[in-house]
Protein backbone atom coordinates (compact mmCIF):
# COMPACT_ATOMS: atom_id res chain seq x y z
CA UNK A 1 8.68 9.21 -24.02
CA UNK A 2 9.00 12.25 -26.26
CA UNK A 3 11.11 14.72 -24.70
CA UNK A 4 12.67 17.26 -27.07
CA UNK A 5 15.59 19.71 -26.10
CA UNK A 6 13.77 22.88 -24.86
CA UNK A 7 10.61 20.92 -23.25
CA UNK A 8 10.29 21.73 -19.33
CA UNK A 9 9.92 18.80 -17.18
CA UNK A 10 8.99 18.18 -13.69
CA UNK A 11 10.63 15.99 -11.87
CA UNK A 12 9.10 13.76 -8.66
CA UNK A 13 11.94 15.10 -5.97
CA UNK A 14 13.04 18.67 -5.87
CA UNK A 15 16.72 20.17 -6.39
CA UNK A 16 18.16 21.76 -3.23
CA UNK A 17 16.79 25.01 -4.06
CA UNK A 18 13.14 23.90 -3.87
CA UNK A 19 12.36 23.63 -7.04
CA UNK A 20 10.79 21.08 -9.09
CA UNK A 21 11.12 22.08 -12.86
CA UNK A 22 14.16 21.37 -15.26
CA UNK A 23 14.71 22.68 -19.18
CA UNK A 24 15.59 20.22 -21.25
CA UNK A 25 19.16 21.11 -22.74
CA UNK A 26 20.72 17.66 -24.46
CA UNK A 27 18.79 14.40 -25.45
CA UNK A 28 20.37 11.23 -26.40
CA UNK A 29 21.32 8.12 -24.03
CA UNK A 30 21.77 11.15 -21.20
CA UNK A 31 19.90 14.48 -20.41
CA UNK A 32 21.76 17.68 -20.18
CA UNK A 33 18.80 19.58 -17.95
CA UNK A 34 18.86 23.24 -16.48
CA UNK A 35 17.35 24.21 -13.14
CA UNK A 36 15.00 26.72 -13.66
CA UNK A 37 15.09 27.82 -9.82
CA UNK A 38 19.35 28.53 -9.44
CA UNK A 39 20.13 27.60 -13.47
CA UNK A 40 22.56 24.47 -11.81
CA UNK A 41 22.87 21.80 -15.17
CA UNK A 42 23.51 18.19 -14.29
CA UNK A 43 23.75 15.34 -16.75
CA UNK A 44 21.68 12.93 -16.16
CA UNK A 45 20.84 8.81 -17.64
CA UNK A 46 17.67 8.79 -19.95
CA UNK A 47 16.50 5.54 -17.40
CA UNK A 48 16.23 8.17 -14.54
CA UNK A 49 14.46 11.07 -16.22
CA UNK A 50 12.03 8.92 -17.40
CA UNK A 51 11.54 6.99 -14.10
CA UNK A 52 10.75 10.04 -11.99
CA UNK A 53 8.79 12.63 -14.58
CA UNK A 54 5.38 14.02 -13.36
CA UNK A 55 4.59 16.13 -16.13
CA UNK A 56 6.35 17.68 -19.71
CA UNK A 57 5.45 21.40 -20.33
């Protein structure tokens, strides 16, 4: 996949605020990603983003 550090990606399940879309912070073997609902970061394995993306803005 090629996800680049400010990319937005949907993800298939939403974040406890409701929403769906994340900014990509950090890439490497983990992603730093934003919330763009609350602004909440998580860090998160590369296997996992790239299992449940639906779409890269």
């Amino acid at each position: 996949m090629d996800i680049k550090v400010g990319n937005i990606i949907k993800l298939k399940k939403q974040h406890p605020c409701g929403n769906y879309e994340w900014e990509v912070l950090r890439v490497g073997a983990d992603f730093r990603l934003k919330c763009m609902g609350c602004g909440h970061q998580i860090m998160v394995p590369r296997k996992n983003v790239e299992k449940n993306i639906r779409g890269i803005r």
